[in-house]
PDB file of N, CA and C in Angstrom:
ATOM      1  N   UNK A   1     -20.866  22.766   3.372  1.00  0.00           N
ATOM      2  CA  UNK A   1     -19.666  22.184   2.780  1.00  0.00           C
ATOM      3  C   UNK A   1     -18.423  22.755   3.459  1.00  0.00           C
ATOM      4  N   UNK A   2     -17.275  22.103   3.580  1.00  0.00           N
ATOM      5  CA  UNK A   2     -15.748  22.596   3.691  1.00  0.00           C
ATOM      6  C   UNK A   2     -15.255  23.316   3.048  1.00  0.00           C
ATOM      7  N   UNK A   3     -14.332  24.488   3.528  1.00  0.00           N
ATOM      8  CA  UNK A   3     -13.886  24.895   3.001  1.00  0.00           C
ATOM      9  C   UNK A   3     -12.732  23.948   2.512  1.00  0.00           C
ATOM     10  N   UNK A   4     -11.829  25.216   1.393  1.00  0.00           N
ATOM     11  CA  UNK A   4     -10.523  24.644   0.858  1.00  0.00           C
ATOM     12  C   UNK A   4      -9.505  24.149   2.353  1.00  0.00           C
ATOM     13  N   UNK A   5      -9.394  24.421   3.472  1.00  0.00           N
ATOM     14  CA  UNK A   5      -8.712  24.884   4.865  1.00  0.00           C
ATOM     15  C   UNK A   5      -8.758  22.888   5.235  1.00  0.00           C
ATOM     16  N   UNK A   6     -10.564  22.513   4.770  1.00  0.00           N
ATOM     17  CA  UNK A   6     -10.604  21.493   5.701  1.00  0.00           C
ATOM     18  C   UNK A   6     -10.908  20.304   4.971  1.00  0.00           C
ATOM     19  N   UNK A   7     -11.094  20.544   3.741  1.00  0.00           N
ATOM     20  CA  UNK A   7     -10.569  19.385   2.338  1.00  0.00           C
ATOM     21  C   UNK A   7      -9.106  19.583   2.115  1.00  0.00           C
ATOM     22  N   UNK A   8      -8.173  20.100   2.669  1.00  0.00           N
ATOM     23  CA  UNK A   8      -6.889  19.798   2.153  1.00  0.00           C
ATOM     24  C   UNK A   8      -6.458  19.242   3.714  1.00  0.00           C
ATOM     25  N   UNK A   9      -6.736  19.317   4.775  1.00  0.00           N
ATOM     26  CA  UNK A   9      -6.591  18.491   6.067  1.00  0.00           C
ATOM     27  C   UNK A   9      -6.967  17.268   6.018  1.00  0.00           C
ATOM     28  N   UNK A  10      -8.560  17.192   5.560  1.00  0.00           N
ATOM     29  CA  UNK A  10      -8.815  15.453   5.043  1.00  0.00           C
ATOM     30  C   UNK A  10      -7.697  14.937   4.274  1.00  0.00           C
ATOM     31  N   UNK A  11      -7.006  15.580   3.448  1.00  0.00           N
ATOM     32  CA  UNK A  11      -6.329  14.706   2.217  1.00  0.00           C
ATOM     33  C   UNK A  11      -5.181  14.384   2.818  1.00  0.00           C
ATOM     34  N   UNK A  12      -4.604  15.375   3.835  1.00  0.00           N
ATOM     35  CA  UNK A  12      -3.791  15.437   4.570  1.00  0.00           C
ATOM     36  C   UNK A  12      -3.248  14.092   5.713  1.00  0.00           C
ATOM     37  N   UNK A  13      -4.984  13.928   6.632  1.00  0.00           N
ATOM     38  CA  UNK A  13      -4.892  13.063   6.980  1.00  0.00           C
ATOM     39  C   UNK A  13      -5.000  11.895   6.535  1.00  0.00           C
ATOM     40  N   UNK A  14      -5.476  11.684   5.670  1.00  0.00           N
ATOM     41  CA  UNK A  14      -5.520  10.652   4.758  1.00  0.00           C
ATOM     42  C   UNK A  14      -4.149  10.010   4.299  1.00  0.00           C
ATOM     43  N   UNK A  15      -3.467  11.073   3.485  1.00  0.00           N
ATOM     44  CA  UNK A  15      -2.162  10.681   3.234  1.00  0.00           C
ATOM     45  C   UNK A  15      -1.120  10.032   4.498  1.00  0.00           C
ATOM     46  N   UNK A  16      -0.856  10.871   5.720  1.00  0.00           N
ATOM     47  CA  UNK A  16      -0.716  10.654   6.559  1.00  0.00           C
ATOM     48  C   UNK A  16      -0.921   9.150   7.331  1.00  0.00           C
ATOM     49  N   UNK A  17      -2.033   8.796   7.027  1.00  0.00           N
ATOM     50  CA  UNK A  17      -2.735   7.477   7.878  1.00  0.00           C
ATOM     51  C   UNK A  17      -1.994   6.440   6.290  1.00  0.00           C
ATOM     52  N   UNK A  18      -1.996   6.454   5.450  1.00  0.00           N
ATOM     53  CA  UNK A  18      -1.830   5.534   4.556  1.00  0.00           C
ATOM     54  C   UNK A  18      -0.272   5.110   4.562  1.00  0.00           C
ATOM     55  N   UNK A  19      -0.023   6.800   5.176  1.00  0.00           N
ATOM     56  CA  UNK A  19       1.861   6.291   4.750  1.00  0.00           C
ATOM     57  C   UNK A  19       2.033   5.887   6.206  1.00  0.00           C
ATOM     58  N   UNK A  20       1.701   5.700   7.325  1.00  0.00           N
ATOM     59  CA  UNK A  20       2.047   4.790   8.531  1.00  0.00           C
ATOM     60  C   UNK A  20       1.407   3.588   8.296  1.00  0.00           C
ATOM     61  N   UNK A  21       0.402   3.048   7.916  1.00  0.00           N
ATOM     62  CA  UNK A  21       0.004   1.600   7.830  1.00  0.00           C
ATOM     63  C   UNK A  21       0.932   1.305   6.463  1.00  0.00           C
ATOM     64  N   UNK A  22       1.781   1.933   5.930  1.00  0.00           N
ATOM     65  CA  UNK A  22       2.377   1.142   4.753  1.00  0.00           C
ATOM     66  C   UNK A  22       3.786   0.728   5.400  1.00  0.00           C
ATOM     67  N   UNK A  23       4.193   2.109   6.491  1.00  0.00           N
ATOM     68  CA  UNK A  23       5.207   1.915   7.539  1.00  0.00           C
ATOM     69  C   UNK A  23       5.051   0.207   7.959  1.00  0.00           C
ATOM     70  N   UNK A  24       3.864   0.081   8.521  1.00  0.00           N
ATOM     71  CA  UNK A  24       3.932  -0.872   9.938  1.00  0.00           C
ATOM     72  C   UNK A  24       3.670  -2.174   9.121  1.00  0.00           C
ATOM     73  N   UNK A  25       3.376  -2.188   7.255  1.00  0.00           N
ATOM     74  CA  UNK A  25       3.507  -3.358   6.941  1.00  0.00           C
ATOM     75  C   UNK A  25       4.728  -3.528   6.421  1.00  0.00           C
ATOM     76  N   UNK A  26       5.378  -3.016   6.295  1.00  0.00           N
ATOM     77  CA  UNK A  26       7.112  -3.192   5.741  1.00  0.00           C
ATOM     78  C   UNK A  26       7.918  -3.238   6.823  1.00  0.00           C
ATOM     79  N   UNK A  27       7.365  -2.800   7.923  1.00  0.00           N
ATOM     80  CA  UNK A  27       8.016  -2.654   9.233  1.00  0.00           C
ATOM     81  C   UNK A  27       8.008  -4.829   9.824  1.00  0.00           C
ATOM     82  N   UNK A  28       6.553  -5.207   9.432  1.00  0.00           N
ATOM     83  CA  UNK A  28       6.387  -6.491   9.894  1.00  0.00           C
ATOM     84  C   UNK A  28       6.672  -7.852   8.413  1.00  0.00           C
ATOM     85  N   UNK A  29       7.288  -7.282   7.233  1.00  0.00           N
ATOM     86  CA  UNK A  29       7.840  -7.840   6.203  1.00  0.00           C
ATOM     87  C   UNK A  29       7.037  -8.271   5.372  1.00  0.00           C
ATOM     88  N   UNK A  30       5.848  -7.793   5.263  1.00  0.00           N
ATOM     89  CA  UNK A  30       4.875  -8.590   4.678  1.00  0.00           C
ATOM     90  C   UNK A  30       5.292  -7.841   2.717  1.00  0.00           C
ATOM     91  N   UNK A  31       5.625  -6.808   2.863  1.00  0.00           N
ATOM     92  CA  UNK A  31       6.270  -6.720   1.527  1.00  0.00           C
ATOM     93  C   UNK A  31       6.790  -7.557   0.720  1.00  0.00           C
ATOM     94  N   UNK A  32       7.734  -8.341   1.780  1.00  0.00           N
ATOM     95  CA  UNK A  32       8.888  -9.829   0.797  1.00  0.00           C
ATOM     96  C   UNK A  32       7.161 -10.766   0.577  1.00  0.00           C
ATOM     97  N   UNK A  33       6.261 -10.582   1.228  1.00  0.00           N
ATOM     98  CA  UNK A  33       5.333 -12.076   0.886  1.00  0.00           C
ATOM     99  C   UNK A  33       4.544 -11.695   0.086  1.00  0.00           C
ATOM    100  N   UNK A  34       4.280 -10.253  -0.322  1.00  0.00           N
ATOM    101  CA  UNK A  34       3.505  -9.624  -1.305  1.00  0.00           C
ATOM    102  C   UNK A  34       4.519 -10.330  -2.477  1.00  0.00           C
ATOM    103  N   UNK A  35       5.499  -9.847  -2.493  1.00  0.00           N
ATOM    104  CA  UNK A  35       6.827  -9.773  -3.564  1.00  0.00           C
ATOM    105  C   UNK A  35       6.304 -11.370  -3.794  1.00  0.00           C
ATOM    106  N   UNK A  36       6.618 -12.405  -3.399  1.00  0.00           N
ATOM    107  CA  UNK A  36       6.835 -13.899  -3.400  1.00  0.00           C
ATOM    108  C   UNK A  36       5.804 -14.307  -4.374  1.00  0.00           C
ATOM    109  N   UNK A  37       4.291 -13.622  -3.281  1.00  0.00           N
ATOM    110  CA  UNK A  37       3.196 -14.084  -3.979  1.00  0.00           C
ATOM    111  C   UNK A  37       2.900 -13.731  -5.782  1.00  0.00           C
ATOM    112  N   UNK A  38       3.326 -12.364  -5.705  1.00  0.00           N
ATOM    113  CA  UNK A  38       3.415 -12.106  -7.383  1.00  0.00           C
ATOM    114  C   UNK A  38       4.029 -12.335  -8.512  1.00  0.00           C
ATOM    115  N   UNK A  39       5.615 -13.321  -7.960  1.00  0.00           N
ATOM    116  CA  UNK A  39       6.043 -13.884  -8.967  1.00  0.00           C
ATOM    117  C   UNK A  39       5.496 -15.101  -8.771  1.00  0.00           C
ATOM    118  N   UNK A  40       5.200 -15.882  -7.782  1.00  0.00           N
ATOM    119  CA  UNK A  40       4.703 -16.816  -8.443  1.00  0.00           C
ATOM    120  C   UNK A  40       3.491 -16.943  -9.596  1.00  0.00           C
ATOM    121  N   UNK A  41       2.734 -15.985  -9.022  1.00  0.00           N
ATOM    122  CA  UNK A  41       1.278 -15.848  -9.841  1.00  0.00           C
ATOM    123  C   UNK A  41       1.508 -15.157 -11.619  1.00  0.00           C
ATOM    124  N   UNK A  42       2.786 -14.394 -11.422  1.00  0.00           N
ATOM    125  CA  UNK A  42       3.323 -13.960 -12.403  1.00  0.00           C
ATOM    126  C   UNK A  42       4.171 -15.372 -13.576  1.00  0.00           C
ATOM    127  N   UNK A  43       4.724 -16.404 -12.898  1.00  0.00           N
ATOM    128  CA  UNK A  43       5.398 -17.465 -13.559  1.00  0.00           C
ATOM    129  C   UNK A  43       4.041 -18.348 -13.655  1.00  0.00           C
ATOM    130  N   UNK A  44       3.320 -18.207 -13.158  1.00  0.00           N
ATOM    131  CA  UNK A  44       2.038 -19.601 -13.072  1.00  0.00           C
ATOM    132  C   UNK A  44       1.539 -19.141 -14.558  1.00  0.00           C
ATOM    133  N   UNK A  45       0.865 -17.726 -14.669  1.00  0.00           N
ATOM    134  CA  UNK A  45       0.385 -17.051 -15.895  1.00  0.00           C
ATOM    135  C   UNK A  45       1.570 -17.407 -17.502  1.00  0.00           C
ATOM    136  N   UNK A  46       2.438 -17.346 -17.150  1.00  0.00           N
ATOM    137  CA  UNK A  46       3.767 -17.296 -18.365  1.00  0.00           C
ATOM    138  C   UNK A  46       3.605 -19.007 -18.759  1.00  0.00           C
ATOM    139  N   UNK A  47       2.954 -20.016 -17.436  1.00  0.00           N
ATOM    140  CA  UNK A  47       3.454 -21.149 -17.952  1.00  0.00           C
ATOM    141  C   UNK A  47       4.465 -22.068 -17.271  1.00  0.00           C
ATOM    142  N   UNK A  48       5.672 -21.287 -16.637  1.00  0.00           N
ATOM    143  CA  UNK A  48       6.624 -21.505 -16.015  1.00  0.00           C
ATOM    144  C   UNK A  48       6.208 -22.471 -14.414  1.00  0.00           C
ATOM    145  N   UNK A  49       5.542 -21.676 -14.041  1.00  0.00           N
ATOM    146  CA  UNK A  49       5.531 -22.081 -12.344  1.00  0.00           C
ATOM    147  C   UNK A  49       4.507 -23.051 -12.448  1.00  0.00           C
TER     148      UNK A  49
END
């Protein structure tokens, strides 16, 4: 097993790798189409959309 040294490097890299692919999707706007997609699905549910 790992020590504490090389389970807190995994988590490390982990964190690391998650917060650049969250970079490079806000970087290419896909945030606004996340955003879009959930109010609609959000007004479809209410009735509205």
């Amino acid at each position: 097993m790992k020590g504490p040294k090389g389970v807190w490097a995994l988590r490390a890299g982990f964190l690391l790798g998650g917060l650049a692919l969250v970079g490079v999707g806000a970087a290419r706007g896909e945030a606004w189409e996340v955003m879009e997609k959930a109010v609609r699905i959000c007004l479809e549910c209410i009735g509205i959309g």
